[in-house]
N, C-alpha and C. Protein backbone atom coordinates (compact mmCIF):
# COMPACT_ATOMS: atom_id res chain seq x y z
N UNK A 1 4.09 0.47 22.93
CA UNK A 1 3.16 0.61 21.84
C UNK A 1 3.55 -0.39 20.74
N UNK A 2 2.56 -1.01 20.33
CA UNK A 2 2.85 -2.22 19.28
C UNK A 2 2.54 -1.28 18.09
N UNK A 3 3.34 -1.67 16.96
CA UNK A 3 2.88 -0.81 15.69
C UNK A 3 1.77 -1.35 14.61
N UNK A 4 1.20 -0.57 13.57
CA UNK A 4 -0.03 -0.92 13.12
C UNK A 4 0.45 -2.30 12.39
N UNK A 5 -0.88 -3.22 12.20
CA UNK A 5 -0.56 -4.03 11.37
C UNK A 5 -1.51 -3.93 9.98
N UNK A 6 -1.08 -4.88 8.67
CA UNK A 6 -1.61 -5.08 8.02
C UNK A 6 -2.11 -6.10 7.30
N UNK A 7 -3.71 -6.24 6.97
CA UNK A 7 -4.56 -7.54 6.91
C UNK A 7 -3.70 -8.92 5.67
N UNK A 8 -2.74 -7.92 5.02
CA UNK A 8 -2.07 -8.05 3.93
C UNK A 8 -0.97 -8.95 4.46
N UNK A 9 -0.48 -10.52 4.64
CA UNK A 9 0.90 -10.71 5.22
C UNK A 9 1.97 -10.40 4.23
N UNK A 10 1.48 -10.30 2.87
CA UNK A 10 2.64 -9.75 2.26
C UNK A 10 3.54 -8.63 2.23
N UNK A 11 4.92 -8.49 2.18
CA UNK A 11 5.56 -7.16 1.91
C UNK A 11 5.58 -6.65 0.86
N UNK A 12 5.34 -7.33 -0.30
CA UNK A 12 5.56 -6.57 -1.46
C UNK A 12 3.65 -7.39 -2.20
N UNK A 13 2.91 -6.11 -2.92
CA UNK A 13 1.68 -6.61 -3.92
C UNK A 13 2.33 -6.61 -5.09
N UNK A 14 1.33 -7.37 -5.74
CA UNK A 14 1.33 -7.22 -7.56
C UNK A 14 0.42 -7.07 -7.97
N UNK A 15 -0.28 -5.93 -8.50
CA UNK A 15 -1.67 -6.44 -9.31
C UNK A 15 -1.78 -5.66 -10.83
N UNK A 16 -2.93 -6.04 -11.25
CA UNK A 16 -2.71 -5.54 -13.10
C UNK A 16 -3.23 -4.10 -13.43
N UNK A 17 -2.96 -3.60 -13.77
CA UNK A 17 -3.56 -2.00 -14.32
C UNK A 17 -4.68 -2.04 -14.36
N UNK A 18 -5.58 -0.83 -13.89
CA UNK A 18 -7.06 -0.93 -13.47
C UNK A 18 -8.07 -2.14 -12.70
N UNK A 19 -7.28 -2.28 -11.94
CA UNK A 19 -7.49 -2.85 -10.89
C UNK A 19 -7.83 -2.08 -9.85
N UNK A 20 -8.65 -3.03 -8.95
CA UNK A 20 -8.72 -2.33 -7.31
C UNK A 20 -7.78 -2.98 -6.34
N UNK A 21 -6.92 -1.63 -5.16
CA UNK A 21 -6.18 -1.95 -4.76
C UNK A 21 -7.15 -1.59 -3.52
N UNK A 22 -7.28 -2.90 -2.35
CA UNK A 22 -7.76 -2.46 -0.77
C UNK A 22 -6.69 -3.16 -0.27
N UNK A 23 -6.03 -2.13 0.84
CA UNK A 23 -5.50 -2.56 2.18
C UNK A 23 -6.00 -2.14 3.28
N UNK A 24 -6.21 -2.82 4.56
CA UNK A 24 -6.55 -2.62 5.29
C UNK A 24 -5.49 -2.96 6.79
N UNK A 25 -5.53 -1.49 7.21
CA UNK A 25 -4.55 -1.77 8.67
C UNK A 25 -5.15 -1.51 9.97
N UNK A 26 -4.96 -2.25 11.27
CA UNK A 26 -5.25 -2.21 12.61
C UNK A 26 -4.08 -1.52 13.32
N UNK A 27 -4.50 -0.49 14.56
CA UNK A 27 -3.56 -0.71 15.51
C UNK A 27 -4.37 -0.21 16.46
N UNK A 28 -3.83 0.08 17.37
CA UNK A 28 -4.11 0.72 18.97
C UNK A 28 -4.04 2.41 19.25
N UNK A 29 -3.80 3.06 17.50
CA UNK A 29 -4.30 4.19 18.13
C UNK A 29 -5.01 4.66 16.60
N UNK A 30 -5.20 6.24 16.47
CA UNK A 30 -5.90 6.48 15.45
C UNK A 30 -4.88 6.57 13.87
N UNK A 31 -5.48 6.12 12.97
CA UNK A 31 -4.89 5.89 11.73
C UNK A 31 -4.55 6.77 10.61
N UNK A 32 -3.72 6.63 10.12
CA UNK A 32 -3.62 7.71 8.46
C UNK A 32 -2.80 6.84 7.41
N UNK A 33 -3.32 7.36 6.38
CA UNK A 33 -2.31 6.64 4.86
C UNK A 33 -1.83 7.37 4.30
N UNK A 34 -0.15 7.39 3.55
CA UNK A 34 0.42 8.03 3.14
C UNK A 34 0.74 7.19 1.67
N UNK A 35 0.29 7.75 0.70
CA UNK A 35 0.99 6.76 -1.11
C UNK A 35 1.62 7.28 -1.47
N UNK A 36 2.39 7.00 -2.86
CA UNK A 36 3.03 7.88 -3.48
C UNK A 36 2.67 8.56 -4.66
N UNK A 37 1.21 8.44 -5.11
CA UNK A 37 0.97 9.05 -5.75
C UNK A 37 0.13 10.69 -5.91
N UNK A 38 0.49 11.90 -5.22
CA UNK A 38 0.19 12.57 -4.31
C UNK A 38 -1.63 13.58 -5.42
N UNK A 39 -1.62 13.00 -7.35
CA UNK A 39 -2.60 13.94 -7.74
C UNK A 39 -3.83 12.95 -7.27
N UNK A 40 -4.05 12.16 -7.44
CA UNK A 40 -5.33 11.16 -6.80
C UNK A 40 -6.47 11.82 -6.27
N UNK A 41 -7.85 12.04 -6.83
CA UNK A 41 -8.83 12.70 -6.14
C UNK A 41 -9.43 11.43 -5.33
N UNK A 42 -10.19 12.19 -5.14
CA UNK A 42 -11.91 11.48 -4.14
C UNK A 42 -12.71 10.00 -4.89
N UNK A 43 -12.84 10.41 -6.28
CA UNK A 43 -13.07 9.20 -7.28
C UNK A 43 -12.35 7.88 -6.99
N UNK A 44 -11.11 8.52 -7.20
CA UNK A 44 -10.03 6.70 -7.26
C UNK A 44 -9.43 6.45 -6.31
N UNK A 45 -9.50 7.26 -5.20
CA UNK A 45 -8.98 6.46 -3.39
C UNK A 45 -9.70 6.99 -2.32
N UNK A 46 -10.09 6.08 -1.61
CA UNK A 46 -11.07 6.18 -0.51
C UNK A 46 -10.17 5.64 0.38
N UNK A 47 -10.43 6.57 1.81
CA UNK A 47 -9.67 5.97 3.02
C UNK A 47 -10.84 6.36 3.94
N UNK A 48 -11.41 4.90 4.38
CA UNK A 48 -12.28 4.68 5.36
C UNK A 48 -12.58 4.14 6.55
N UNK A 49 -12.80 4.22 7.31
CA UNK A 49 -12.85 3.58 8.81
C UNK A 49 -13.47 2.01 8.83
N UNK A 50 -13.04 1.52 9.23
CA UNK A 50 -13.80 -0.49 9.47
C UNK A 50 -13.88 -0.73 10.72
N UNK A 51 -14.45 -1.68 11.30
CA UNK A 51 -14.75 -1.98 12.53
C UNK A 51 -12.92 -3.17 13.14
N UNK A 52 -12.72 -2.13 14.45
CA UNK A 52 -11.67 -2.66 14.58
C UNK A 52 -11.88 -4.10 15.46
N UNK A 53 -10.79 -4.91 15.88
CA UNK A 53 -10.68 -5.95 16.83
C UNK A 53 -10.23 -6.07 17.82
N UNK A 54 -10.39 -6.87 18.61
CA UNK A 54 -9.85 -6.65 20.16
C UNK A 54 -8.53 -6.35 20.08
N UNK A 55 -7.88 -5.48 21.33
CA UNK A 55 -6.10 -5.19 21.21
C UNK A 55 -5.95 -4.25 19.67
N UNK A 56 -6.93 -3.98 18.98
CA UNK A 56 -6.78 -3.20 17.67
C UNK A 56 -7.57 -3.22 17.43
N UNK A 57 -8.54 -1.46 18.29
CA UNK A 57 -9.66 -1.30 17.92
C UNK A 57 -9.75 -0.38 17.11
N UNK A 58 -8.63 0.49 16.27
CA UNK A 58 -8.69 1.18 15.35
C UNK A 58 -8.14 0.55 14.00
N UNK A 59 -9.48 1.01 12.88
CA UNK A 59 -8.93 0.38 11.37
C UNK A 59 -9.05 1.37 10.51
N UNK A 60 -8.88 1.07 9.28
CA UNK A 60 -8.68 2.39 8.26
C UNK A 60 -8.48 1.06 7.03
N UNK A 61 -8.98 1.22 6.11
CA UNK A 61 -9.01 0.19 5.16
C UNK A 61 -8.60 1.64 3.93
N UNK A 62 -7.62 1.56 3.03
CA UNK A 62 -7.19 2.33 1.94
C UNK A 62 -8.08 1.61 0.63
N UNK A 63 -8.85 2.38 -0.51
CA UNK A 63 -9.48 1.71 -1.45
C UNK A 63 -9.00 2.77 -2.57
N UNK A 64 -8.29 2.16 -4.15
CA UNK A 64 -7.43 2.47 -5.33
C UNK A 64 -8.52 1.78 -6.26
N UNK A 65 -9.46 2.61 -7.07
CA UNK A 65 -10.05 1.89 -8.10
C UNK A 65 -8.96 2.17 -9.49
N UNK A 66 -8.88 1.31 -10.21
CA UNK A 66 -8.30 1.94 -11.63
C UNK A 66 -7.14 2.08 -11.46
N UNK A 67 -6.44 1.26 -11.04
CA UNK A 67 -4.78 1.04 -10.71
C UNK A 67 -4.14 1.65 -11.61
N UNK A 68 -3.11 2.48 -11.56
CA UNK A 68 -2.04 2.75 -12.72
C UNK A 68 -0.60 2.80 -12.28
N UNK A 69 -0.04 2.67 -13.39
CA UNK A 69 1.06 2.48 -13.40
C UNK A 69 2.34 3.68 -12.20
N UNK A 70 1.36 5.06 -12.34
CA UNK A 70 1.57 5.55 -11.68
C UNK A 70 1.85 5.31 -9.65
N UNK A 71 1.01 4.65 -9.65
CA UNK A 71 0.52 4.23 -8.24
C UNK A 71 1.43 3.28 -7.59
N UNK A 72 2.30 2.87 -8.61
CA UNK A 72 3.26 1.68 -7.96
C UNK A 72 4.19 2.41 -6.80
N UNK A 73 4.62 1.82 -5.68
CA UNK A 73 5.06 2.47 -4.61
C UNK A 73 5.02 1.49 -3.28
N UNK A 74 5.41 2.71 -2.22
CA UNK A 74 5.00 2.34 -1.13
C UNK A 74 3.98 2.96 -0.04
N UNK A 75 2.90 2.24 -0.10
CA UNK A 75 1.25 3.11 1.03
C UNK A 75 1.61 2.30 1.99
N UNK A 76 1.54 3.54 2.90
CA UNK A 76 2.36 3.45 3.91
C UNK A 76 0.96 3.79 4.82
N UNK A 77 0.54 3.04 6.14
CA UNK A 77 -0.35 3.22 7.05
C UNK A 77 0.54 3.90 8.57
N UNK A 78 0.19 4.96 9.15
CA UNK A 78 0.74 5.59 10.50
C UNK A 78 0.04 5.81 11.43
N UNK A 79 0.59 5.95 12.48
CA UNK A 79 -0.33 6.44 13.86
C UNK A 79 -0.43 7.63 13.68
N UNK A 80 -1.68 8.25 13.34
CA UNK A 80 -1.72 9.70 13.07
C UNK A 80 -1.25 11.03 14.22
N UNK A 81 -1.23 10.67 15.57
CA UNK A 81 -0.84 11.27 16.67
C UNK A 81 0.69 10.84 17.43
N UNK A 82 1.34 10.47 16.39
CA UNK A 82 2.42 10.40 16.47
C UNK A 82 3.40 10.85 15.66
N UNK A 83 4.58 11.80 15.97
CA UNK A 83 5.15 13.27 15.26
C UNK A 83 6.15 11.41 14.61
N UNK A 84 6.50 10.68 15.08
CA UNK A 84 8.11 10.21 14.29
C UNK A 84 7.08 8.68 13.55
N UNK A 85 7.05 8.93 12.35
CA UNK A 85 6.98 7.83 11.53
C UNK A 85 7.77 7.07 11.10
N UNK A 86 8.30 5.83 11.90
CA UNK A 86 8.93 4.89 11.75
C UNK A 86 8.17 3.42 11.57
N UNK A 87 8.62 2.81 10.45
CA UNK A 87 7.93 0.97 9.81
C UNK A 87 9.04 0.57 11.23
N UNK A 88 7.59 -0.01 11.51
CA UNK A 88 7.96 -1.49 12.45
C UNK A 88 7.49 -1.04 14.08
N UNK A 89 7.95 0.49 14.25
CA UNK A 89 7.39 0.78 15.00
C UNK A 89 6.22 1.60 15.26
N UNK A 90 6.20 2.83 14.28
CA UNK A 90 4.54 3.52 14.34
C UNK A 90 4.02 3.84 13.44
N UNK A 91 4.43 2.58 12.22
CA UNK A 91 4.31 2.65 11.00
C UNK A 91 4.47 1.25 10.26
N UNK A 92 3.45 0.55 9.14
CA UNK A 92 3.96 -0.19 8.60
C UNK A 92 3.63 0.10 6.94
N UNK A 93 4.21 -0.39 5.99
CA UNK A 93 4.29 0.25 4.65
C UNK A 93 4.33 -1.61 4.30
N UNK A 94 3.77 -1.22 2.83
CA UNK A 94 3.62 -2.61 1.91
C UNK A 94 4.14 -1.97 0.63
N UNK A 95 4.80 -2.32 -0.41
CA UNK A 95 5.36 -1.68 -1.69
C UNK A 95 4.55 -2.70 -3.07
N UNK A 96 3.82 -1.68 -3.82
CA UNK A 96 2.59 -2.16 -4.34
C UNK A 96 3.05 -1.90 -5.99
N UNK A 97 3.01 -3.49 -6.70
CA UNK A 97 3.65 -2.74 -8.04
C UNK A 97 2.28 -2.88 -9.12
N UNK A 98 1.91 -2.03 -9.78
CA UNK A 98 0.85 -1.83 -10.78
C UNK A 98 1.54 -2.49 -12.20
N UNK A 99 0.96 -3.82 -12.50
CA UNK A 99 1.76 -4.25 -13.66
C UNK A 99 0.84 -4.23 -15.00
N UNK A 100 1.63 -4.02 -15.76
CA UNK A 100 0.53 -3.92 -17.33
C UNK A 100 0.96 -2.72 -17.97
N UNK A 101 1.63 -1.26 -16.98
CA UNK A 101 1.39 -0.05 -17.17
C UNK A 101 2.42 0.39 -16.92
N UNK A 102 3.23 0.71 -17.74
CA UNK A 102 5.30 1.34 -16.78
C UNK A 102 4.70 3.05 -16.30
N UNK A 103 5.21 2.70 -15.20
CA UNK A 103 5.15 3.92 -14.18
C UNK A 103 5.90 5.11 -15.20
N UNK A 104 5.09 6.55 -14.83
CA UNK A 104 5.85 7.23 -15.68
C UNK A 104 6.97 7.82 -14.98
N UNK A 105 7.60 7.27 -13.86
CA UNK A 105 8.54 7.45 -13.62
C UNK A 105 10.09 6.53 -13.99
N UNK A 106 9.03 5.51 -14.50
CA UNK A 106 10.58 4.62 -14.92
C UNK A 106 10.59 4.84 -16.31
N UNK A 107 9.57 5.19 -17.69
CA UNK A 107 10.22 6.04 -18.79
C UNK A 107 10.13 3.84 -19.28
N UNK A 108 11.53 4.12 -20.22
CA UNK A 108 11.26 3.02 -20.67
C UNK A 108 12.72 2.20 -19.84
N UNK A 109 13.20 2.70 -18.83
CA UNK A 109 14.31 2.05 -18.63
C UNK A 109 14.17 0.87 -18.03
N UNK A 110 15.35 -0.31 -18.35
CA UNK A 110 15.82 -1.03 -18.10
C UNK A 110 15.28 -1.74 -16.96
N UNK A 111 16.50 -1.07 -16.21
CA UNK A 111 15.57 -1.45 -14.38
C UNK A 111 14.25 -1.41 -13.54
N UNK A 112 13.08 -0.85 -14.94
CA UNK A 112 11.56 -1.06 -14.54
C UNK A 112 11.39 -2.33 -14.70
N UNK A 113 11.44 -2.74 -15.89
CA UNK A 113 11.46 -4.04 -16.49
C UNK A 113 12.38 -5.51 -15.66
N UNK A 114 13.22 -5.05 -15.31
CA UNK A 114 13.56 -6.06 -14.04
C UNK A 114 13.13 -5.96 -12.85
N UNK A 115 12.60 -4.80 -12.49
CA UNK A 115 11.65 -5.16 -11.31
C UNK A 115 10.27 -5.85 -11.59
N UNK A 116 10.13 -5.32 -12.68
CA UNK A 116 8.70 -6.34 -13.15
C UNK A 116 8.69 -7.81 -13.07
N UNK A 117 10.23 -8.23 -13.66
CA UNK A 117 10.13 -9.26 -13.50
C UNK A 117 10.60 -10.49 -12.29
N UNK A 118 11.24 -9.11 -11.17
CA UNK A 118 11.64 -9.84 -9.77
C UNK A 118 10.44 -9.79 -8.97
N UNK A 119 9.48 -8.84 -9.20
CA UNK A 119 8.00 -8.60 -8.40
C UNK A 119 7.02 -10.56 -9.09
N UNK A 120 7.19 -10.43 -10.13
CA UNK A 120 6.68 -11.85 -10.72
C UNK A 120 6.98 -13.04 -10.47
N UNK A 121 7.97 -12.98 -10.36
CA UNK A 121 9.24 -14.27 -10.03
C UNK A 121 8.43 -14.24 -8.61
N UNK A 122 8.40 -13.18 -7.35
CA UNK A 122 8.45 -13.71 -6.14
C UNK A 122 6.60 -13.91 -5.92
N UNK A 123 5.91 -13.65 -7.01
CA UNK A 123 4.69 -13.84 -6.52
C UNK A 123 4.38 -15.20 -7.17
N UNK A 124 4.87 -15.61 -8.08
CA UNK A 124 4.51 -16.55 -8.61
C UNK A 124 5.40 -17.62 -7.09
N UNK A 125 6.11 -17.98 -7.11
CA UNK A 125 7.48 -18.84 -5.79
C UNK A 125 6.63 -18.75 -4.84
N UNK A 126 5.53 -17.98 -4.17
CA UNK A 126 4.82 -17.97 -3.27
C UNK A 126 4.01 -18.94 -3.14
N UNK A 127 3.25 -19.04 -4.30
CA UNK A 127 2.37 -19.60 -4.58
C UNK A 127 2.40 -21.24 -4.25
């Protein structure tokens, strides 16, 4: 079994507060998304089916309107009929940072603020 992929080649996103976040993943069996932000209604994330491709005829595209700071993490796409969720093999995860907005889990510390600015550093070097 090959594990899901994602349309995304990046491992790590960046995008700005209230923003829309879409990822979209393929694999060979049926799909689910896992974030870390667990209050999220129906309004601000949609997880919907897309037309899959050959060798990966199952898709699931994840949609985040109104990005927050909260939301920064890792959404994680799985083979839903599979009990062991493992990245790389029946699982792949992308780590998504919401910038503009400090997560209210990092408060005002220190080490938010240097990830802000190692998430920047590597998107900008990409480029």
């Amino acid at each position: 079994m090959t594990p899901p992929t994602l349309d995304s080649p990046k491992e790590d996103l960046v995008i700005n507060a209230d923003e829309t976040l879409t990822i979209t993943c393929r694999g060979q069996r049926t799909l689910s998304w896992v974030w870390p932000e667990t209050t999220l209604v129906g309004e601000e994330l949609t997880d919907r089916q897309c037309p899959g491709e050959p060798g990966r005829p199952y898709c699931k595209t994840l949609v985040l309107s109104g990005a927050k700071g909260n939301d920064t993490g890792y959404y994680r796409c799985y083979y839903r009929d599979v009990k062991a969720v493992i990245d790389g093999t029946t699982a792949v995860a992308v780590y998504v940072f919401v910038r503009g907005e400090r997560s209210s889990s990092c408060g005002r510390s220190a080490s938010c603020f240097a990830m802000e600015k190692i998430l920047l550093y590597l998107e900008g070097d990409q480029q």
